[in-house]
C-alpha atoms as a PDB file:
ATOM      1  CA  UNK A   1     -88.084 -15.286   2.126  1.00  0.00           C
ATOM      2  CA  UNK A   2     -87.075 -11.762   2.500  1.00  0.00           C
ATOM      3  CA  UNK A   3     -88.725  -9.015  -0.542  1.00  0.00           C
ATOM      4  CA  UNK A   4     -86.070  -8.042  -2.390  1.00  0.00           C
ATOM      5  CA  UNK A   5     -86.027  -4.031  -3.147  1.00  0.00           C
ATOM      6  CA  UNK A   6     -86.148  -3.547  -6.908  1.00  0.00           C
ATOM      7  CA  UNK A   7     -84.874  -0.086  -8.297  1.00  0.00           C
ATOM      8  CA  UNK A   8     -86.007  -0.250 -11.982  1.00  0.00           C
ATOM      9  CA  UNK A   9     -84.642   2.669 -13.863  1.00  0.00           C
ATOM     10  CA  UNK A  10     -86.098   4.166 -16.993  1.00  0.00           C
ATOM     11  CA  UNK A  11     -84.431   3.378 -20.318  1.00  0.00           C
ATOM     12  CA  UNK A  12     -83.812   5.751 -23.314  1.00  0.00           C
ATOM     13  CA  UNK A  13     -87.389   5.095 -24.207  1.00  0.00           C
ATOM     14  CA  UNK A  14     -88.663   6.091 -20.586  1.00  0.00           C
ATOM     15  CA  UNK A  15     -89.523   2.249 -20.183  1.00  0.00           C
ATOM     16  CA  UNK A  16     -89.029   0.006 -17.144  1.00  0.00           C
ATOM     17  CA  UNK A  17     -89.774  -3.788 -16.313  1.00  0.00           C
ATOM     18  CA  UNK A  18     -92.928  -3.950 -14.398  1.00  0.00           C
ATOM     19  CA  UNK A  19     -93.098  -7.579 -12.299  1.00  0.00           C
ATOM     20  CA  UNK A  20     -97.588  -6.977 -12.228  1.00  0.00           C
ATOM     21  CA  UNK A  21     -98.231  -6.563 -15.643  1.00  0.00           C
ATOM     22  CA  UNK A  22     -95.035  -9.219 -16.291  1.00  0.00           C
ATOM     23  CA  UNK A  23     -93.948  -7.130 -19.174  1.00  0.00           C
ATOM     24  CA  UNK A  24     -91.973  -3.979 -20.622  1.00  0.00           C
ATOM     25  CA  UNK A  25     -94.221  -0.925 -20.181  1.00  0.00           C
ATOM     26  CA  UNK A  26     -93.691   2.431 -20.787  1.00  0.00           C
ATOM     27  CA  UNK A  27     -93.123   4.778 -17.241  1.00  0.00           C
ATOM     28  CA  UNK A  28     -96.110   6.900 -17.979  1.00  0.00           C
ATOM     29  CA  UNK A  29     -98.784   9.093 -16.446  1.00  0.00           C
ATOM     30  CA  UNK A  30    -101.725   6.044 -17.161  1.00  0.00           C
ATOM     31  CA  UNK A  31     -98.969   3.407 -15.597  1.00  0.00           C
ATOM     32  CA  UNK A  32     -98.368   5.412 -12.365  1.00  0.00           C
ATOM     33  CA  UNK A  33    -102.101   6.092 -11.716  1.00  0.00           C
ATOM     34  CA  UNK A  34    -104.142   2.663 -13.041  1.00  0.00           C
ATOM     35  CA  UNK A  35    -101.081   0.325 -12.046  1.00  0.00           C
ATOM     36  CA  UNK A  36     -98.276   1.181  -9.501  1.00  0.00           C
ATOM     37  CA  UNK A  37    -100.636   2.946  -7.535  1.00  0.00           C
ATOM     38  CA  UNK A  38    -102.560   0.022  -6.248  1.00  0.00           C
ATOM     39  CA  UNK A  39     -99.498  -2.082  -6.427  1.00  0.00           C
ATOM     40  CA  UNK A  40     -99.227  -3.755  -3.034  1.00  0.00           C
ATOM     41  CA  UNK A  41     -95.104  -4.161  -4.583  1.00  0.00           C
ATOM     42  CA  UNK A  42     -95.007  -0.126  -5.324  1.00  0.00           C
ATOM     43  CA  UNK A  43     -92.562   1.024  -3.494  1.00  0.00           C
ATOM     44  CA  UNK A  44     -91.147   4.398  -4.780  1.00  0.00           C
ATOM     45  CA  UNK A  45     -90.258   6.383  -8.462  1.00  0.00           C
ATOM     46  CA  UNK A  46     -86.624   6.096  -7.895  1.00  0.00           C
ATOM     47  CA  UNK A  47     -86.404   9.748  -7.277  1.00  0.00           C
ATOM     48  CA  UNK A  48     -87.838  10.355 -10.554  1.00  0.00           C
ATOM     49  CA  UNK A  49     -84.885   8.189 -12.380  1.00  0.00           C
ATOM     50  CA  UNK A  50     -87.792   4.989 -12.905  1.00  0.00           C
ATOM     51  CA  UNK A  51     -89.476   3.372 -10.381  1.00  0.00           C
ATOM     52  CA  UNK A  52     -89.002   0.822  -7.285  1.00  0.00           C
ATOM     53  CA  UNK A  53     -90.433  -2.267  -6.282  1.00  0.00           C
ATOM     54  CA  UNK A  54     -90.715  -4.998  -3.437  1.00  0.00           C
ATOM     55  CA  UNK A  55     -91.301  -8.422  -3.788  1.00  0.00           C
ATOM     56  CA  UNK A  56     -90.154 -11.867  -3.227  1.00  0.00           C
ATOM     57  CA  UNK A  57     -87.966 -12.694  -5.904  1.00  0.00           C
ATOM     58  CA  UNK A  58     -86.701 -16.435  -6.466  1.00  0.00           C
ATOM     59  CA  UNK A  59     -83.104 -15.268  -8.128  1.00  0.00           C
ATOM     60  CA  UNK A  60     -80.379 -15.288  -6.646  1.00  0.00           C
ATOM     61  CA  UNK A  61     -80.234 -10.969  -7.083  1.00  0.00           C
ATOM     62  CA  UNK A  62     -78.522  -8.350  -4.727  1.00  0.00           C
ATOM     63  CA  UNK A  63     -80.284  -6.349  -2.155  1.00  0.00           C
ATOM     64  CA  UNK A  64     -80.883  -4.329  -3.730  1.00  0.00           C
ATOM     65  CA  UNK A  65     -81.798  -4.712  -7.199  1.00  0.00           C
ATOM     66  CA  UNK A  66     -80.931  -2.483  -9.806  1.00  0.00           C
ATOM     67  CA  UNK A  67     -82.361  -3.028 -12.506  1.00  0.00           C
ATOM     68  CA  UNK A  68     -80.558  -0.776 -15.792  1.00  0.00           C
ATOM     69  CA  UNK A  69     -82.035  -2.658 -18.994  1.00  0.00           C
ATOM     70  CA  UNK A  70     -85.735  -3.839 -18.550  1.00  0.00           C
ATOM     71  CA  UNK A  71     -85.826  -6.229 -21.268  1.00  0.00           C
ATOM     72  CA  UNK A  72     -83.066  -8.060 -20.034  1.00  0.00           C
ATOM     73  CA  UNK A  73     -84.886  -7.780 -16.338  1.00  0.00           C
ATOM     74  CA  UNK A  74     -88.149  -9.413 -18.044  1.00  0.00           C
ATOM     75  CA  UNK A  75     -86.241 -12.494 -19.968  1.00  0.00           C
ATOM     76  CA  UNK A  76     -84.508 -12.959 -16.229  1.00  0.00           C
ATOM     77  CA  UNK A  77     -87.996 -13.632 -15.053  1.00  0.00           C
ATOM     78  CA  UNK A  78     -89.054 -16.008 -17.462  1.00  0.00           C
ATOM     79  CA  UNK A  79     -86.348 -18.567 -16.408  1.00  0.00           C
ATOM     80  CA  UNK A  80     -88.333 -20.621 -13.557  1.00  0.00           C
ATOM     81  CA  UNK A  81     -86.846 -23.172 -11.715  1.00  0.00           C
ATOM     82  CA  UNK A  82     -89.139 -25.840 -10.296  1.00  0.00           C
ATOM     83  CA  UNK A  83     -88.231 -27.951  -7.646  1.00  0.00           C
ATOM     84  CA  UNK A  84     -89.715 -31.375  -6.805  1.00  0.00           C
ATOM     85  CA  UNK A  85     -89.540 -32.529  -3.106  1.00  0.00           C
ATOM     86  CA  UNK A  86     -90.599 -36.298  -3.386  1.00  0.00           C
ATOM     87  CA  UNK A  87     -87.914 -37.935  -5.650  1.00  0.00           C
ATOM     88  CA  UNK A  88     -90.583 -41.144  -6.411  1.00  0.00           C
ATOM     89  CA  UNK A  89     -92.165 -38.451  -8.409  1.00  0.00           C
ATOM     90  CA  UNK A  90     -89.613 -38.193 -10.572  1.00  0.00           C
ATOM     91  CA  UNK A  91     -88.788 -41.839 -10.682  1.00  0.00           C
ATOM     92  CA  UNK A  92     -92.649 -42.487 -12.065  1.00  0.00           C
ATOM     93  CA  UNK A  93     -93.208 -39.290 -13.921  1.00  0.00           C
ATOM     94  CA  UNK A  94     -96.136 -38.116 -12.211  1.00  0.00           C
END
């Protein structure tokens, strides 16, 4: 699967979706330092407009991403779709 380039830009409350923590966070000085930068998905601060990640996302999603409302982006990556590849499994529920 090819990583899909995430641009996540800031909202009006300098927030953006962050796909480590799996949550809304706020864009700040303690996020940069004690998450994105050991982030093996950190990829960039959007030239100061938010900030940009890679990683192998299962949605359908352009390449790239751009992400405008990061609540929206975190409900988006709540929806999982599972896939079973042995269809007795399904016919005995296991």
């Amino acid at each position: 699967m090819t990583p899909i380039h995430h641009i996540n830009y800031r909202n009006e409350h300098n927030e953006v979706y962050c796909c480590l923590r799996n949550k809304v966070v706020e864009l700040d000085d303690r996020q940069k330092s004690d998450f994105c930068s050991g982030c093996q998905m950190f990829a960039g601060f959007a030239g100061g407009k938010g900030v940009e990640c890679e990683w192998e996302d299962m949605r359908d999603v352009p390449n790239p991403m751009r992400v405008t409302d990061p609540m929206k982006e975190f409900m988006s990556n709540q929806i999982r779709k599972i896939e079973l590849d042995d269809p007795a499994v399904l016919a005995h529920g296991n």
